[in-house]
C-alpha atoms as a PDB file:
ATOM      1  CA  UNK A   1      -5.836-146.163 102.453  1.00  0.00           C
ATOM      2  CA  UNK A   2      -6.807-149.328 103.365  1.00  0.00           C
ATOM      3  CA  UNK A   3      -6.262-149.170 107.045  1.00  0.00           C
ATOM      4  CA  UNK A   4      -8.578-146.218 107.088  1.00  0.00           C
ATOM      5  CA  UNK A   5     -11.542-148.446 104.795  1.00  0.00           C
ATOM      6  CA  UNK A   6     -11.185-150.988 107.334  1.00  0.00           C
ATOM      7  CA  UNK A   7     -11.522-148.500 110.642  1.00  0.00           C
ATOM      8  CA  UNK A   8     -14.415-147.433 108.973  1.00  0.00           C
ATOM      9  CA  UNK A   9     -16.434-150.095 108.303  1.00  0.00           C
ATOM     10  CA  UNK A  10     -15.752-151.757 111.758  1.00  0.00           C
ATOM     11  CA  UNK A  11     -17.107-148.438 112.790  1.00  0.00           C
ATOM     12  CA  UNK A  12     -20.410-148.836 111.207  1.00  0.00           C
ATOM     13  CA  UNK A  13     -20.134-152.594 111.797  1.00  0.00           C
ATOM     14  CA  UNK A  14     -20.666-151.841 115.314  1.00  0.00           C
ATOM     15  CA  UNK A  15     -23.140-149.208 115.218  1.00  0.00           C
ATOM     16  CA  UNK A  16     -25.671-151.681 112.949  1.00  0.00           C
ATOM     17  CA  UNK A  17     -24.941-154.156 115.621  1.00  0.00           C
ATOM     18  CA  UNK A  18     -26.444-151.949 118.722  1.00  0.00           C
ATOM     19  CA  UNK A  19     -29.228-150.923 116.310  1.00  0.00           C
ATOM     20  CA  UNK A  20     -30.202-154.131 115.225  1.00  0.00           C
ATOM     21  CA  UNK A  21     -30.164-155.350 118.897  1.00  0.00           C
ATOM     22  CA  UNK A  22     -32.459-152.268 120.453  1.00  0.00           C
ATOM     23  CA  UNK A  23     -34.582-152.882 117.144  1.00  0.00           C
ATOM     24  CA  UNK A  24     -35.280-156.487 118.300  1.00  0.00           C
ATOM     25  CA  UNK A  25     -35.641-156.075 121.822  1.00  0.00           C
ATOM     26  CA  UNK A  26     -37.292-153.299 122.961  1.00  0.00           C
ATOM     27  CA  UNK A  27     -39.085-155.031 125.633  1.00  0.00           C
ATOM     28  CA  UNK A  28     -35.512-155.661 127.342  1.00  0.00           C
ATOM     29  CA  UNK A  29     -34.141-153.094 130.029  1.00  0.00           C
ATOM     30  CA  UNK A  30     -31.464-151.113 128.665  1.00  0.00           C
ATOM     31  CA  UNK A  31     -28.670-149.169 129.573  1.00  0.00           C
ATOM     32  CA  UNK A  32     -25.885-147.317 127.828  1.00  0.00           C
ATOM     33  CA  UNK A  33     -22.702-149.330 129.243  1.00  0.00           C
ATOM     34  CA  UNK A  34     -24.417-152.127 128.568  1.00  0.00           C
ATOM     35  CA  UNK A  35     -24.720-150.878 124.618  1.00  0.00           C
ATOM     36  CA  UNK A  36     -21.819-149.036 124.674  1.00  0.00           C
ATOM     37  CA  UNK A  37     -19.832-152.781 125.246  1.00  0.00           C
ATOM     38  CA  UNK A  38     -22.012-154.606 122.864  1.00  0.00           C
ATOM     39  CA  UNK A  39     -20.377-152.220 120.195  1.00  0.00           C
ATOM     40  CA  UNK A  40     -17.079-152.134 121.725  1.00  0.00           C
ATOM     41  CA  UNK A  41     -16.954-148.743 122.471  1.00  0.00           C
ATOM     42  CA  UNK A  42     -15.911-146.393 125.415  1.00  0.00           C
ATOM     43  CA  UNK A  43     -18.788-145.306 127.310  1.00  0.00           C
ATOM     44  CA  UNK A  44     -16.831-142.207 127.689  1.00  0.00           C
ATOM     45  CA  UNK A  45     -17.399-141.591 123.795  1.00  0.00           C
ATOM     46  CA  UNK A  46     -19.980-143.696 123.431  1.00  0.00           C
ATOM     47  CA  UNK A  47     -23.156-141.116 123.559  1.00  0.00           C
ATOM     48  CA  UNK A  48     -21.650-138.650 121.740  1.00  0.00           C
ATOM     49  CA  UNK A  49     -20.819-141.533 118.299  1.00  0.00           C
ATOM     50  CA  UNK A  50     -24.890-142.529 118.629  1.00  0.00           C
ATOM     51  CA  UNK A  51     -25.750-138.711 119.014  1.00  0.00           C
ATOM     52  CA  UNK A  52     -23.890-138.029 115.883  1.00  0.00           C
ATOM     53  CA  UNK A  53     -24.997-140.704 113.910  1.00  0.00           C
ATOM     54  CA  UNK A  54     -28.932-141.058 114.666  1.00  0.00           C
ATOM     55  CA  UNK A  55     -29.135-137.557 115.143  1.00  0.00           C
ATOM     56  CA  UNK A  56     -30.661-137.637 118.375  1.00  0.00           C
ATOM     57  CA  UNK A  57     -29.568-138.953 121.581  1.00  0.00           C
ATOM     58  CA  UNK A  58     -30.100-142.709 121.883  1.00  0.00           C
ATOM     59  CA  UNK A  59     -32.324-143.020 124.988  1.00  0.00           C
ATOM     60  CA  UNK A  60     -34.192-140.205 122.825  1.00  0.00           C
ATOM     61  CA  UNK A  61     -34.343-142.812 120.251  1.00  0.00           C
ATOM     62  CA  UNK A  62     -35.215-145.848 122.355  1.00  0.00           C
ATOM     63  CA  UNK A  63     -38.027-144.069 123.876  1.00  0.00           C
ATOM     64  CA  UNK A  64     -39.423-143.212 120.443  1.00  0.00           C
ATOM     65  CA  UNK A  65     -39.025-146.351 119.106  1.00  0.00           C
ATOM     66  CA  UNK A  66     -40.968-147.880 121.534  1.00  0.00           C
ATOM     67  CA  UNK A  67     -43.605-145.107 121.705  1.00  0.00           C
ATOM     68  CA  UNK A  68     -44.025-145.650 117.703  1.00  0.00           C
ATOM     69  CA  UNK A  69     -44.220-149.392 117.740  1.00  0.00           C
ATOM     70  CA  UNK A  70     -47.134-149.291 121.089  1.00  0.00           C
ATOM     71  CA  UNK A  71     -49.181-146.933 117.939  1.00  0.00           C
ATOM     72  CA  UNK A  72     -49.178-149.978 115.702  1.00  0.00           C
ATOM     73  CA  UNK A  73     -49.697-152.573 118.479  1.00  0.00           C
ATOM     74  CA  UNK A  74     -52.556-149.863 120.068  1.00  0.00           C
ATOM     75  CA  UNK A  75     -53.542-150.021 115.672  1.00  0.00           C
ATOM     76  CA  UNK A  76     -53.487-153.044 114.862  1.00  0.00           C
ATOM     77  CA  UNK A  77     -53.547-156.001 117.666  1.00  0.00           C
ATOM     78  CA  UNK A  78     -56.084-156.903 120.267  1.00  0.00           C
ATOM     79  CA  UNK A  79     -53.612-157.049 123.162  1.00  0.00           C
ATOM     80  CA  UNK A  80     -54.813-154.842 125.765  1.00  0.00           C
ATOM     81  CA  UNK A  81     -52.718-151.716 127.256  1.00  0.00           C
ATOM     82  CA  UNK A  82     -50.960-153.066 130.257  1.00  0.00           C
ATOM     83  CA  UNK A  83     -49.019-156.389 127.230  1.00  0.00           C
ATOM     84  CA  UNK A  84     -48.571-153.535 125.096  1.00  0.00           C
ATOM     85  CA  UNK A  85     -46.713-151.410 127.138  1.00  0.00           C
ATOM     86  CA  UNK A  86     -44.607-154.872 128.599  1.00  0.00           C
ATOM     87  CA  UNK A  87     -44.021-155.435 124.429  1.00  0.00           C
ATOM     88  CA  UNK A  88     -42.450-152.037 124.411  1.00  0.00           C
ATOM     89  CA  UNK A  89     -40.508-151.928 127.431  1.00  0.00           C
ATOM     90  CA  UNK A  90     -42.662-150.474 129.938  1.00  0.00           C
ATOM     91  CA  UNK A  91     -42.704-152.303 133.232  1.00  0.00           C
ATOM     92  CA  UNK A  92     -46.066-150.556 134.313  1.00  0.00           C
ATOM     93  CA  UNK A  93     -48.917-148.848 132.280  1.00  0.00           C
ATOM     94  CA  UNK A  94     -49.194-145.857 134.146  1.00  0.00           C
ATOM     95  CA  UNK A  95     -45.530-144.930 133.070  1.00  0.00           C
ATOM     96  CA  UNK A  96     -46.228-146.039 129.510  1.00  0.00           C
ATOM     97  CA  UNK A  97     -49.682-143.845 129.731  1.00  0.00           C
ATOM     98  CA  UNK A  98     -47.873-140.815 131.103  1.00  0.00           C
ATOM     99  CA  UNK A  99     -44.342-141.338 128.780  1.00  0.00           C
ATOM    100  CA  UNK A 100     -47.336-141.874 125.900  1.00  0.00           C
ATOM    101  CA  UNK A 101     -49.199-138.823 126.510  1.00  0.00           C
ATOM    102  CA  UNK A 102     -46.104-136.810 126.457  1.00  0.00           C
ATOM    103  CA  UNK A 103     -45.070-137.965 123.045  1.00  0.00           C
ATOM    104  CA  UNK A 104     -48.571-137.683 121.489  1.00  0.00           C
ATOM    105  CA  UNK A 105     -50.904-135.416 123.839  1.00  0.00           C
ATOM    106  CA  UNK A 106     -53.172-138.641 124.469  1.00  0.00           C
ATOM    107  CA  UNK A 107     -53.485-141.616 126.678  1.00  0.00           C
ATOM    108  CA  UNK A 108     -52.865-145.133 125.081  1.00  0.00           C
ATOM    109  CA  UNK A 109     -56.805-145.508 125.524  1.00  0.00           C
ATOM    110  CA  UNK A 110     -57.799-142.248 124.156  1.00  0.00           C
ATOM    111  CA  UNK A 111     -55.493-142.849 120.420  1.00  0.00           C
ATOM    112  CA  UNK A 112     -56.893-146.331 120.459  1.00  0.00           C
ATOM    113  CA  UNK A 113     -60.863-144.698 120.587  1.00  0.00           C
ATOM    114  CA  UNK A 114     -59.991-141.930 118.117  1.00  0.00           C
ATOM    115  CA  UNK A 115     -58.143-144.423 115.608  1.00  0.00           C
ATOM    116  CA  UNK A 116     -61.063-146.893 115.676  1.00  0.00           C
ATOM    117  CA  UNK A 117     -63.771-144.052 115.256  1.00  0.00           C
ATOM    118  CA  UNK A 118     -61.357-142.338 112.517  1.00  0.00           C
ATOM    119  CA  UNK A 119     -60.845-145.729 110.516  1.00  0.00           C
ATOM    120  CA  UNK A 120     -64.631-146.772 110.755  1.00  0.00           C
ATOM    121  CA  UNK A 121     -65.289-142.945 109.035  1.00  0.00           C
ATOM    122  CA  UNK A 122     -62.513-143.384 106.626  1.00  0.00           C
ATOM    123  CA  UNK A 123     -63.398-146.788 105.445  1.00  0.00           C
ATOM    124  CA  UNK A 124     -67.076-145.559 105.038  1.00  0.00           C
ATOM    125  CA  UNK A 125     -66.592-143.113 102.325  1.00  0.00           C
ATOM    126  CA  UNK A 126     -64.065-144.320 100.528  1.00  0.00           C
ATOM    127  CA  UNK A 127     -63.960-147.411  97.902  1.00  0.00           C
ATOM    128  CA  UNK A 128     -60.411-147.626  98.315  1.00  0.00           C
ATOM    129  CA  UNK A 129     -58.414-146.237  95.597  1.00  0.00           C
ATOM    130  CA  UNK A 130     -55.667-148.473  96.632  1.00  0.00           C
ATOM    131  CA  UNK A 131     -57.507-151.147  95.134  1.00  0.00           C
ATOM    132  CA  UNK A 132     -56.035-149.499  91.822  1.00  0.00           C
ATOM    133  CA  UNK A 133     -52.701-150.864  93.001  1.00  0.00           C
ATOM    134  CA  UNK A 134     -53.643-154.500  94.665  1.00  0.00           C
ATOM    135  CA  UNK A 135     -54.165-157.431  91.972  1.00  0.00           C
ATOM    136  CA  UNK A 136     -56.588-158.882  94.412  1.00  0.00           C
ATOM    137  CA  UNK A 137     -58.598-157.617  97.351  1.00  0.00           C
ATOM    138  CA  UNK A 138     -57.824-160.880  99.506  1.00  0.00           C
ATOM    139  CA  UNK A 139     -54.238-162.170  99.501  1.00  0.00           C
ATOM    140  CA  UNK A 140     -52.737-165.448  99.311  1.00  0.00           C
ATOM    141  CA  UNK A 141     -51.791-166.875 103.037  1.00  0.00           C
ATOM    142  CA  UNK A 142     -48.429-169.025 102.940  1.00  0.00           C
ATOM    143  CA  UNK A 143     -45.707-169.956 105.504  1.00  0.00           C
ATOM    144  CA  UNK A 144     -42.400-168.799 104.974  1.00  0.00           C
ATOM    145  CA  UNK A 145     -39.330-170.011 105.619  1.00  0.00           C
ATOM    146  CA  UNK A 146     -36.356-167.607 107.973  1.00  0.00           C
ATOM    147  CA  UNK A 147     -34.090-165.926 105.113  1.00  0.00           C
ATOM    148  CA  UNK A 148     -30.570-164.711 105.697  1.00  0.00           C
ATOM    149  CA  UNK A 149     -29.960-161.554 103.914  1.00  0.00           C
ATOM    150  CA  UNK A 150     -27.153-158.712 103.509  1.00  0.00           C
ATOM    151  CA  UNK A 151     -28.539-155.376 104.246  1.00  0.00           C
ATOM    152  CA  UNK A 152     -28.311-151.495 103.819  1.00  0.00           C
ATOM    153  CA  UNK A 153     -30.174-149.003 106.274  1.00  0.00           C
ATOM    154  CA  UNK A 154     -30.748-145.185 105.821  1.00  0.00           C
ATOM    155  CA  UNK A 155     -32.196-143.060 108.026  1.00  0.00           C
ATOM    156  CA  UNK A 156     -34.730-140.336 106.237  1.00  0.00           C
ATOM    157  CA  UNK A 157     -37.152-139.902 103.446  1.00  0.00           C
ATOM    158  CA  UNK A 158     -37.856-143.575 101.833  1.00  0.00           C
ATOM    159  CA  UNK A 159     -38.165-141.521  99.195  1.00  0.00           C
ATOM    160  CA  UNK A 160     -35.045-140.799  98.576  1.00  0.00           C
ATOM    161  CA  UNK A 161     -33.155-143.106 101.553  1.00  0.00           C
ATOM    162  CA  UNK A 162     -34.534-146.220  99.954  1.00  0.00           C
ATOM    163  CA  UNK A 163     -32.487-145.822  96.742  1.00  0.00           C
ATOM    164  CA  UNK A 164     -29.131-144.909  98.784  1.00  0.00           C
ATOM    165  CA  UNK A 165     -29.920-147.790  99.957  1.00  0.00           C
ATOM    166  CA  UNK A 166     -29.749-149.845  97.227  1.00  0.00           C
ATOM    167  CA  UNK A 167     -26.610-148.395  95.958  1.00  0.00           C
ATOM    168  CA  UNK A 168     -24.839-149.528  98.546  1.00  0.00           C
ATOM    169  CA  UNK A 169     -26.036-153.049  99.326  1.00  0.00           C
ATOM    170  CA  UNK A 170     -26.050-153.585  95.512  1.00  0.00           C
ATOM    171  CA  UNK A 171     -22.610-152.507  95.124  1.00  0.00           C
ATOM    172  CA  UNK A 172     -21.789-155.103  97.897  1.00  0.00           C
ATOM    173  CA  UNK A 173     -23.098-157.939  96.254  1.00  0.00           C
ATOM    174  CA  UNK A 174     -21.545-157.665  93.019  1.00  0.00           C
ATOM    175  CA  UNK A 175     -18.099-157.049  94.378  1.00  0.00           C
ATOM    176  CA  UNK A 176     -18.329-160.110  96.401  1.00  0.00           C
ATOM    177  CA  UNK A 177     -20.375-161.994  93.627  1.00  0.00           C
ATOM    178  CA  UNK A 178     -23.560-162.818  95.913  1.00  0.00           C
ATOM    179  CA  UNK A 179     -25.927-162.825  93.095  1.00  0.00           C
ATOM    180  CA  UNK A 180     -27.600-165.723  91.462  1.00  0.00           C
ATOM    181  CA  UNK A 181     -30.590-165.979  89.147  1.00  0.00           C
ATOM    182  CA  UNK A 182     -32.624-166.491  91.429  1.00  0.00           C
ATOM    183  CA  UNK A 183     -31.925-163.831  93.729  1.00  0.00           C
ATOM    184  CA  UNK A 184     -34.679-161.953  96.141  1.00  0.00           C
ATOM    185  CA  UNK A 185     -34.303-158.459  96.510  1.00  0.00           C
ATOM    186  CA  UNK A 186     -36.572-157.099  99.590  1.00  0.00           C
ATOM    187  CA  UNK A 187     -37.011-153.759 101.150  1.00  0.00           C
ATOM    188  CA  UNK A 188     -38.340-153.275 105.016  1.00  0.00           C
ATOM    189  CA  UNK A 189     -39.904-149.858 105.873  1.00  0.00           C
ATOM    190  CA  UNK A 190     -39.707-149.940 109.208  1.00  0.00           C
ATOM    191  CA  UNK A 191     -41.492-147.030 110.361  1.00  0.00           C
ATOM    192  CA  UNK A 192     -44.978-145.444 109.705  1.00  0.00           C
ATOM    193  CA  UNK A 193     -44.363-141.999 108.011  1.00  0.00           C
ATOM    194  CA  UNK A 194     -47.528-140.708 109.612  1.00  0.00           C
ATOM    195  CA  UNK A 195     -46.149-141.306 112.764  1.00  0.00           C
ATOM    196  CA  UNK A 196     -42.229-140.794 112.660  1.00  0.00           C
ATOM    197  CA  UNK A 197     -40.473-137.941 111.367  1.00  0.00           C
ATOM    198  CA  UNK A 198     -39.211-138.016 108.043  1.00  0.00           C
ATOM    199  CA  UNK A 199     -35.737-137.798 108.558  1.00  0.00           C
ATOM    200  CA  UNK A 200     -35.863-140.450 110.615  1.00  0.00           C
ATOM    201  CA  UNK A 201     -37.487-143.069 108.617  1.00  0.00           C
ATOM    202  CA  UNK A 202     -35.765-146.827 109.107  1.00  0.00           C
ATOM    203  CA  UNK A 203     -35.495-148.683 105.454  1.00  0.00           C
ATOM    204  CA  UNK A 204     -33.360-151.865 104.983  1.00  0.00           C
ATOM    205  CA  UNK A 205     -32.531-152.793 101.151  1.00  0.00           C
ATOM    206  CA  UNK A 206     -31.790-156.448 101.872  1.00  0.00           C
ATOM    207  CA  UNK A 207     -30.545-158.936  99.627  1.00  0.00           C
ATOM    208  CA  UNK A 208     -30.403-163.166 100.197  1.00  0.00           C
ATOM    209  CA  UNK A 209     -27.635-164.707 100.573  1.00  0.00           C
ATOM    210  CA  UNK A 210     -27.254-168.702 100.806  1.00  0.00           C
ATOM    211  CA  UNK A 211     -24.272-168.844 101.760  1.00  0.00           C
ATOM    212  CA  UNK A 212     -22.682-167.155 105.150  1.00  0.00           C
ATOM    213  CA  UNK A 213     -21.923-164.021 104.521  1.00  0.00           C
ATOM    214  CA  UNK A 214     -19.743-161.416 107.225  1.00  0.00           C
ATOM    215  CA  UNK A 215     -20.992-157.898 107.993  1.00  0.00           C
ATOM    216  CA  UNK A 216     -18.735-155.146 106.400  1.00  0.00           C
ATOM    217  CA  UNK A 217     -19.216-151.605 107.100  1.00  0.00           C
ATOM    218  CA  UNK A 218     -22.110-150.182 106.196  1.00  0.00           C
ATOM    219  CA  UNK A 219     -23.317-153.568 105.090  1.00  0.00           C
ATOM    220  CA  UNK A 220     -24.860-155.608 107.651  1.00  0.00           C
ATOM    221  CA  UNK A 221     -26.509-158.695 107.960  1.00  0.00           C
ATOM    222  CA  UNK A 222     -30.021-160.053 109.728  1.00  0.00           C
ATOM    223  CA  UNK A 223     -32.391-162.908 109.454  1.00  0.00           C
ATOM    224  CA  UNK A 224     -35.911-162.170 108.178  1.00  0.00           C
ATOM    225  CA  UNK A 225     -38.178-163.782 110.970  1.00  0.00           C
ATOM    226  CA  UNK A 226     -40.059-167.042 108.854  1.00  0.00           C
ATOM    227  CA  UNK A 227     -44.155-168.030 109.497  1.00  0.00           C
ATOM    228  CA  UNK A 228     -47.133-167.071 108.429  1.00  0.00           C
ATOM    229  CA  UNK A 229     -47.438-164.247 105.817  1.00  0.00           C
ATOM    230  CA  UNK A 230     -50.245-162.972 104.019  1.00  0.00           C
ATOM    231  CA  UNK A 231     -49.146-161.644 100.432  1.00  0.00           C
ATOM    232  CA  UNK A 232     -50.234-159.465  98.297  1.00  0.00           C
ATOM    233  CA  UNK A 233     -49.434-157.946  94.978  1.00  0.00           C
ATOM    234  CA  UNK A 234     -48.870-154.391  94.456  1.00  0.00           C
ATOM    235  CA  UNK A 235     -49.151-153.409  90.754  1.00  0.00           C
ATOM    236  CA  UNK A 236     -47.398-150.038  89.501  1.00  0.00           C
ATOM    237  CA  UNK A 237     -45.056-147.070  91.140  1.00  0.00           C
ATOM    238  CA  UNK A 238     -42.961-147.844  94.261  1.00  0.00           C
ATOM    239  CA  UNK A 239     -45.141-144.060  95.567  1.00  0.00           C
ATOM    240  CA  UNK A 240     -48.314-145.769  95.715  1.00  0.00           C
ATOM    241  CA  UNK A 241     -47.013-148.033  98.276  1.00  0.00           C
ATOM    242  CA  UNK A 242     -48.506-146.101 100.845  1.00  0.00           C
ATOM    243  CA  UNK A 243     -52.044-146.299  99.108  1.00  0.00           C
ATOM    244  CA  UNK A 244     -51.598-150.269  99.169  1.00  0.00           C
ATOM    245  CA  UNK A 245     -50.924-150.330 102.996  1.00  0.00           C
ATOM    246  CA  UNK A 246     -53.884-147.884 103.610  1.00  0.00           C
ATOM    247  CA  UNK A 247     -56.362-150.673 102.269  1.00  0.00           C
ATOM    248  CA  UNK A 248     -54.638-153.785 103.753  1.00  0.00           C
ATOM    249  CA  UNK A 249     -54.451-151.814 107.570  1.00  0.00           C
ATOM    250  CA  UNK A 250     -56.884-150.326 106.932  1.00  0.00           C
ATOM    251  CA  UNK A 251     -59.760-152.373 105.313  1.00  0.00           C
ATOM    252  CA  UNK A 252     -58.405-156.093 104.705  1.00  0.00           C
ATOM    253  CA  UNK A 253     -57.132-156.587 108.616  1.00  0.00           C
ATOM    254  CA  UNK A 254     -59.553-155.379 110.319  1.00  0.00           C
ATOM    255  CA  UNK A 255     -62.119-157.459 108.561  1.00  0.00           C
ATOM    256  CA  UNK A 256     -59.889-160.600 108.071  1.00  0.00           C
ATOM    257  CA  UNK A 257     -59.836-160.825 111.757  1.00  0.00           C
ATOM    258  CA  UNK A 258     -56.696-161.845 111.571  1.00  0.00           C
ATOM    259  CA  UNK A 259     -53.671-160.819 114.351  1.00  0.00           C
ATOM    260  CA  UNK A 260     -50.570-158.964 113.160  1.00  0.00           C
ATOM    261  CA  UNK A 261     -47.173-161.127 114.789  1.00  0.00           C
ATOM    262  CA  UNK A 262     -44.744-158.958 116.342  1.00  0.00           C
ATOM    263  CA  UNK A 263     -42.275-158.737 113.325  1.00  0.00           C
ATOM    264  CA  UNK A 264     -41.574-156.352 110.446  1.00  0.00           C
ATOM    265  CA  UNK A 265     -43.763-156.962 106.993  1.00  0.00           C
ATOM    266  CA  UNK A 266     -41.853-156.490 104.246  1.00  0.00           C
ATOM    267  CA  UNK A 267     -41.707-155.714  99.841  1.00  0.00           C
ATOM    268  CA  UNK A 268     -40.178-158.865  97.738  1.00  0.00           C
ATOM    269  CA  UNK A 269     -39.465-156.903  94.426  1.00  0.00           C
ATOM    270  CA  UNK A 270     -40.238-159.102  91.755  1.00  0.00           C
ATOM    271  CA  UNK A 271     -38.733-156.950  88.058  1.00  0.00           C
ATOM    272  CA  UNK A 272     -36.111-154.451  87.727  1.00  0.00           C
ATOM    273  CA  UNK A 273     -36.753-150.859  88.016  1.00  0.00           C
ATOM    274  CA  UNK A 274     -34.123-150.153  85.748  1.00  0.00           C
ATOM    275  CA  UNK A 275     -35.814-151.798  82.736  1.00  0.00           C
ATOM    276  CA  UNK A 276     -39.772-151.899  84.168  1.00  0.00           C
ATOM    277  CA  UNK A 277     -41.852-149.115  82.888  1.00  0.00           C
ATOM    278  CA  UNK A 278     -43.254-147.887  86.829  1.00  0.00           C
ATOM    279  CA  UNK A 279     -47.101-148.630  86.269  1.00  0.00           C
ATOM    280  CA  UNK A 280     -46.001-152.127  85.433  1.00  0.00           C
ATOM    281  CA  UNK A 281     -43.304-152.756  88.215  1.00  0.00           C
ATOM    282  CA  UNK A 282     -44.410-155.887  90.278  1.00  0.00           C
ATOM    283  CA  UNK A 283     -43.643-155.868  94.198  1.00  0.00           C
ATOM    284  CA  UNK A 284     -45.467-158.434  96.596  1.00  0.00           C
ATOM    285  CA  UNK A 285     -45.974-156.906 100.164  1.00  0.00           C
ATOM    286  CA  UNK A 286     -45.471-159.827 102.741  1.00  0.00           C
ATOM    287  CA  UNK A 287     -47.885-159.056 106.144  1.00  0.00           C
ATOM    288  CA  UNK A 288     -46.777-161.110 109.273  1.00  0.00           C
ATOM    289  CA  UNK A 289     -49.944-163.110 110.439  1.00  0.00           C
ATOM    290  CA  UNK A 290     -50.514-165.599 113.357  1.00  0.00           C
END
């Protein structure tokens, strides 16, 4: 029994490895030997394991994944097309335009036109019921320092994926007695669900450690990128998240004039759901700033 635990979670050791890697460096040239020995695997074998697990072949996924992250960039920075498409991996623009179109039925130019003219209508007649959910309009601006943290991911619906999550990397830390009183508990949705497809929403239930901690399994572990953050407080039910992000993308950064840094924001939980009524859970929502 326990020679099979362990073949297991080297297994999924490896395969959070080569996912944390593409996650972080998708302006890099890749190739699938190249992955395939970063997870000591066969390259044989090796697309058939990634197929199976992400559901999808993994250039399939690389290509998304950098398709996805240009609509944010395209969103939210003032970088123009041909940095963008370098940021995501594309030597050229006119292969990013034309791998770009395919995936969305626009140019690069064209979604970053429409999204302007559609947030300048949306912001115009509405007076933001995500305010409802935000303790302040304007957030406090701090620097932060790197944190290590243990980790969970599951692929699909954050509704339900994000408490799988938890399970896992909470059941973790209190085998290996990783929690203190003053331990941070912090969730990363990686991907925009009006963009990616539900069942393949990235969320990370990550707990900090202090101490060095190995990877195990399904448990990995990652260091959340330190700097400027600006923080706000989101008041109430984990589902009006998305209402919270609509005003801050939305409303507060394009006014702020401030410039997104290429790095994930993420939720610090701050009370228990468990013993929180939900209209008076507390969660601070941590947006990387330059």
């Amino acid at each position: 029994m326990n020679v099979k635990k362990s073949t297991q979670d080297y297994y999924y050791e490896r395969i959070n490895n080569i996912l944390h890697h593409i996650s972080n460096h998708l302006d890099e040239r890749f190739d699938l030997e190249g992955l395939a020995q970063l997870g000591n695997y066969s390259t044989f074998h090796f697309h058939r394991i990634m197929r199976a697990y992400l559901g999808e072949p993994l250039m399939a996924y690389i290509i998304r994944l950098r398709l996805e992250t240009s609509v944010t960039l395209l969103r939210y920075s003032n970088d123009n097309i041909g940095v963008i498409a370098l940021k995501v991996g594309y030597e050229n623009p006119s292969s990013f335009n034309k791998a770009f179109k395919k995936r969305f039925g626009i140019s690069p130019a064209e979604y970053r036109l429409n999204n302007e003219l559609l947030r300048e209508n949306k912001n115009s007649n509405l007076k933001f019921k995500e305010m409802k959910n935000l303790t302040s309009q304007q957030p406090k601006q701090i620097e932060l320092e790197s944190k290590n943290v243990i980790y969970a991911q599951v692929l699909g619906d954050y509704k339900t994926g994000a408490g799988k999550a938890w399970e896992k990397v909470c059941a973790f830390a209190d085998a290996k007695k990783l929690y203190g009183p003053k331990t941070e508990f912090i969730g990363i949705s990686h991907d925009d669900p009006n963009i990616t497809d539900v069942e393949k929403l990235r969320y990370d239930a990550c707990i900090v450690v202090s101490d060095e901690v190995k990877a195990e399994g399904e448990i990995g572990v990652q260091k959340i990128a330190g700097g400027k953050f600006a923080v706000f407080t989101h008041k109430g039910p984990y589902e009006k998240f998305m209402d919270s992000y609509d005003y801050i993308f939305g409303k507060w950064l394009p006014e702020s004039g401030k410039e997104l840094r290429n790095v994930p924001a993420f939720e610090k939980y701050l009370n228990d759901p468990g013993e929180t009524e939900p209209e008076k859970l507390l969660t601070e929502i941590f947006i990387p700033i330059q």
